[in-house]
Structures are given as structure tokens and as C-alpha cells.
N, C-alpha and C. Protein backbone atom coordinates (compact mmCIF):
# COMPACT_ATOMS: atom_id res chain seq x y z
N UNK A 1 0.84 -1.17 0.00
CA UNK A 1 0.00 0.00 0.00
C UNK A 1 0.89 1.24 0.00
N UNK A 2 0.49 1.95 -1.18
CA UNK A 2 1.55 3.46 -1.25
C UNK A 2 0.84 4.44 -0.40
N UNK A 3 1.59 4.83 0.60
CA UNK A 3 0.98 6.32 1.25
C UNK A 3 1.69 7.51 0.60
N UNK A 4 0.65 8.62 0.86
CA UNK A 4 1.18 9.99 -0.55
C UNK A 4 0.98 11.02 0.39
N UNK A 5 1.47 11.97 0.48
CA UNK A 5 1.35 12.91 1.17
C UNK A 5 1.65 14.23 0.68
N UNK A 6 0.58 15.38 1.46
CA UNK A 6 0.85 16.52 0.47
C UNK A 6 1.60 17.61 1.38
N UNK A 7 2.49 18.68 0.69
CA UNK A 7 2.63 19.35 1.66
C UNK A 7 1.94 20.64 1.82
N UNK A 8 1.52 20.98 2.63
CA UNK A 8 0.52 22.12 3.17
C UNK A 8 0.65 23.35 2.84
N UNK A 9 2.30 23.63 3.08
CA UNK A 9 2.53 25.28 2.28
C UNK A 9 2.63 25.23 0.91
N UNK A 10 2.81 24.59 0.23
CA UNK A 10 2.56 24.53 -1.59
C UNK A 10 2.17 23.33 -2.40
N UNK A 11 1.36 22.40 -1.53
CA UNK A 11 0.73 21.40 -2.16
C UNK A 11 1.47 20.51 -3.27
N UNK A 12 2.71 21.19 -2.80
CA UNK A 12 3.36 19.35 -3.44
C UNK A 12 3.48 18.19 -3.09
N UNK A 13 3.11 16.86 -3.92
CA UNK A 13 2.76 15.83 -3.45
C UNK A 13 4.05 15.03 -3.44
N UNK A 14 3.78 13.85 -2.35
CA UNK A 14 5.20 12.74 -2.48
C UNK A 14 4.66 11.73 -2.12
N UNK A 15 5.62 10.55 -2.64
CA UNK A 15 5.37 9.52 -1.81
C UNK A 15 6.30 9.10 -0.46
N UNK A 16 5.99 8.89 0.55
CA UNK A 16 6.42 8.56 1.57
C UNK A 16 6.71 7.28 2.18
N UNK A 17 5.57 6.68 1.72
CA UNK A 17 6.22 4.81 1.89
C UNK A 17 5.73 4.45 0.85
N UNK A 18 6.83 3.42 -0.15
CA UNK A 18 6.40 2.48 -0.65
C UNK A 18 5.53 1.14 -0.62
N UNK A 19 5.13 0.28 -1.14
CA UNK A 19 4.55 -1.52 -1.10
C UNK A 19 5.26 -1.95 -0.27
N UNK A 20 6.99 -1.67 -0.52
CA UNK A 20 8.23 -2.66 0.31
C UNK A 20 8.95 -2.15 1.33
N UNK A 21 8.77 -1.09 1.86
CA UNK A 21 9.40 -0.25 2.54
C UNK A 21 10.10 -1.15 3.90
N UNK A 22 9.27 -2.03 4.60
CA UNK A 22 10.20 -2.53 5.48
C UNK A 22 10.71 -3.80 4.40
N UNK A 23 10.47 -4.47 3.88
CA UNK A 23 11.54 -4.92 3.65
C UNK A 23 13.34 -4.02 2.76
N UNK A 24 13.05 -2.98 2.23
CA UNK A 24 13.85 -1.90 2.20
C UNK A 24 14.41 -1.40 3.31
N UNK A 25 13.96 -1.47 4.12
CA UNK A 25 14.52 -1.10 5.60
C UNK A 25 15.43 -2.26 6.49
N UNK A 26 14.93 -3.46 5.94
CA UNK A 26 15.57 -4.53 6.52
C UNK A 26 16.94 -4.70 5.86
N UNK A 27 16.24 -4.67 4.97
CA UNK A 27 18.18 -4.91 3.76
C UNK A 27 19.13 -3.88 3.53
N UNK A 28 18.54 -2.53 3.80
CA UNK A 28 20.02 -1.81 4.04
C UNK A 28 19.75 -0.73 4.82
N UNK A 29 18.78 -0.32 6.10
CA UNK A 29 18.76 0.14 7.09
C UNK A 29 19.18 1.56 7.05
N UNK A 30 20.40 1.80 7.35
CA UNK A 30 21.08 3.39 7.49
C UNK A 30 20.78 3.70 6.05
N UNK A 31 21.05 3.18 5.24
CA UNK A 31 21.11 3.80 4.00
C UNK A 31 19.91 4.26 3.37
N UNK A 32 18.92 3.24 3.91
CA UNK A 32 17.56 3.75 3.78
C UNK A 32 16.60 5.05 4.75
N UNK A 33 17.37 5.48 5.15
CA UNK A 33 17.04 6.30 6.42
C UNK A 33 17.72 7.61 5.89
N UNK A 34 18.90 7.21 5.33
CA UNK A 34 19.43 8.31 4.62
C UNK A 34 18.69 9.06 3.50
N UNK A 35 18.20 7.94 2.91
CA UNK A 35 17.65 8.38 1.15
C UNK A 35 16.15 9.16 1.75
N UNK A 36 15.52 9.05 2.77
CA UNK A 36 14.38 9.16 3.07
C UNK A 36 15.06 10.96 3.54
N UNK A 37 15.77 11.16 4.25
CA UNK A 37 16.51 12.71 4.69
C UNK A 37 16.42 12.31 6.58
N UNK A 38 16.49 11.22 6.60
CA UNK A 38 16.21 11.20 8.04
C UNK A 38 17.85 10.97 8.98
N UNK A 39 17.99 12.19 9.02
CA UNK A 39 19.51 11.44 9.57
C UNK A 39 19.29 10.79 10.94
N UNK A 40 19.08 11.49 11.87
CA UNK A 40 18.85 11.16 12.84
C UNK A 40 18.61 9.20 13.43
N UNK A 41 17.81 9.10 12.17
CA UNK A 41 17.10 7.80 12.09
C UNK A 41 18.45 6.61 11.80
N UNK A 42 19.27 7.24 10.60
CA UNK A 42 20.16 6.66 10.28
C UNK A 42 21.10 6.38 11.26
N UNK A 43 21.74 7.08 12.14
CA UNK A 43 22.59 7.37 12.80
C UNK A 43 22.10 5.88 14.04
N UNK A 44 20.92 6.08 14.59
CA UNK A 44 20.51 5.29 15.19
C UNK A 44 20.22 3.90 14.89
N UNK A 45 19.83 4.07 13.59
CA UNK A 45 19.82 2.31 13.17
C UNK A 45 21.34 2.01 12.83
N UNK A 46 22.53 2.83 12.79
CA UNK A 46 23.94 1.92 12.52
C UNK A 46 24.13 1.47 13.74
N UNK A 47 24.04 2.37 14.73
CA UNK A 47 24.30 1.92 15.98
C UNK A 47 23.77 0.84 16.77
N UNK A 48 22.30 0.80 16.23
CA UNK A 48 21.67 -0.49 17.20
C UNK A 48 21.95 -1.85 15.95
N UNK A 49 22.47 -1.70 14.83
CA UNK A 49 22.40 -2.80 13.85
C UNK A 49 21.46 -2.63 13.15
N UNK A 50 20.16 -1.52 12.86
CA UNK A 50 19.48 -1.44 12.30
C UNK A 50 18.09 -2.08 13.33
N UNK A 51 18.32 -2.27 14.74
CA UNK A 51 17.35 -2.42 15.28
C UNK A 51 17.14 -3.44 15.71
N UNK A 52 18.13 -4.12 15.93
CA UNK A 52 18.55 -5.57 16.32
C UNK A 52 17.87 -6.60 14.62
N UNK A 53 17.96 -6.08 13.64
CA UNK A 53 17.54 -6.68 12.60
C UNK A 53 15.71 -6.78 12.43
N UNK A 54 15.09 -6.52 13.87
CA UNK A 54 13.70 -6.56 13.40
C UNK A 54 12.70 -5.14 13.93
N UNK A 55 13.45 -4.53 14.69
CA UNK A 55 12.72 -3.85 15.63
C UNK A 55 12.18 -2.50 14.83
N UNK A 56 13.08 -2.19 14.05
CA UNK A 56 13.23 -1.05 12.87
C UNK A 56 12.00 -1.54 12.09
N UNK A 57 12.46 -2.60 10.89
CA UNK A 57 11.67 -2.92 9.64
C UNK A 57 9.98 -2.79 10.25
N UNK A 58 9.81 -3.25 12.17
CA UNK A 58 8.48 -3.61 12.10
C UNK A 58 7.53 -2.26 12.19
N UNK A 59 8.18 -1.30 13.13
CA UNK A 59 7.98 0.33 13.29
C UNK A 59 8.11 1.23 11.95
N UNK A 60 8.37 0.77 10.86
CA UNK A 60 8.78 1.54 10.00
C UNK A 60 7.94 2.76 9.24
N UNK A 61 6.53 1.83 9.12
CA UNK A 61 5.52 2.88 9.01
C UNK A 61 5.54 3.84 10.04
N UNK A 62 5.25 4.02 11.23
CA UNK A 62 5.18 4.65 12.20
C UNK A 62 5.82 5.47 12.30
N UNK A 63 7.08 5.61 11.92
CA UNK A 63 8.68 5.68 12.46
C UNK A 63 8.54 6.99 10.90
N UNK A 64 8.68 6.88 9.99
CA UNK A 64 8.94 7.91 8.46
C UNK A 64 7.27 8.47 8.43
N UNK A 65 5.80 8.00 8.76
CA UNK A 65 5.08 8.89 8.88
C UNK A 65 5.32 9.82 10.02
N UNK A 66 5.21 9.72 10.91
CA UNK A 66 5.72 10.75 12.10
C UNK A 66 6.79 11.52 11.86
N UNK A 67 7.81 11.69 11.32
CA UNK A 67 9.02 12.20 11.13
C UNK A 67 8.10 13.24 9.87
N UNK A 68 7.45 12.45 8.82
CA UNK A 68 7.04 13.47 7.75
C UNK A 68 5.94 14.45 8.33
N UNK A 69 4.93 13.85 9.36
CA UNK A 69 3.89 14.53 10.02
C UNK A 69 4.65 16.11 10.10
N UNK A 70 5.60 15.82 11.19
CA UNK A 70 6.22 16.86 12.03
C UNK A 70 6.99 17.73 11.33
N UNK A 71 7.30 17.36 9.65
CA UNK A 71 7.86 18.30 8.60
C UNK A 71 6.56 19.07 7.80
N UNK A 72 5.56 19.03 8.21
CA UNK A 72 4.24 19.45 8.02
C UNK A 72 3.89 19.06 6.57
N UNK A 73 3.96 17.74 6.57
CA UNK A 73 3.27 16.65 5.42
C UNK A 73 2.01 16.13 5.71
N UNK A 74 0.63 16.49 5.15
CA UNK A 74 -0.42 15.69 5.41
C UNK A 74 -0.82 14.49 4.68
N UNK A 75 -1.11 13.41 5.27
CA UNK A 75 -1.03 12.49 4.52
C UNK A 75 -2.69 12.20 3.91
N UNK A 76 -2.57 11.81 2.72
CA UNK A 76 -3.73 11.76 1.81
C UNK A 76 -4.50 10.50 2.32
């Protein structure tokens, strides 16, 4: 399921999670955290291993909607 989100001050649209996203998250973790602009996120998944390998991929929705919420992205 693709979630899309718009942004509020000039109504440009994105996508925010893909169909595969945790499994994208499982297989290369920081790097995927990176491409998303999330450093923070990244930084934290090298350090824990990406989340002990499951803890990340399962939060993942949760984890990049909230981060986009709070960049004032509404999601469609």
C-alpha cells in the first residue's frame, strides 16, 4: 500500500512509503534512512544494527510517517 502525502505550504505531493518499505529497511537500514533525509534515524539504526535486525523494519511505518507529520506533510 503506497501512502502519498501533500505538503501544506505549496501542495506538493510525495510519496512517503512504498509496497516494500520494510523490507527496504531490513536490507540496508542506514542507508535507507538516509535516502528518506532522516539522519537522525540513520545514525541510530547503525548503531543499534538497524534495530537488532527486526525492531526497525516492524515500526517503519510509524517511524517515516511521524518524522514526515512533524515536517508538516499531510497524509492523503
Amino acid at each position: 500500500m503506497v501512502i502519498r502525502a501533500t505538503w501544506a505550504f505549496n501542495g506538493q505531493e510525495k510519496i512517503i512509503l512504498g509496497n516494500w518499505h520494510s523490507l527496504w529497511c531490513l536490507l540496508f537500514g542506514p542507508l535507507y534512512y538516509l535516502f528518506k533525509g532522516m539522519f537522525l534515524w540513520s545514525i541510530l539504526s547503525l548503531l543499534t544494527a538497524n534495530g537488532l535486525w527486526i525492531g526497525f523494519p516492524l515500526y517503519n511505518r510509524a517511524i517515516v510517517t511521524r518524522h514526515f507529520h512533524k515536517k508538516g506533510w499531510v497524509q492523503e
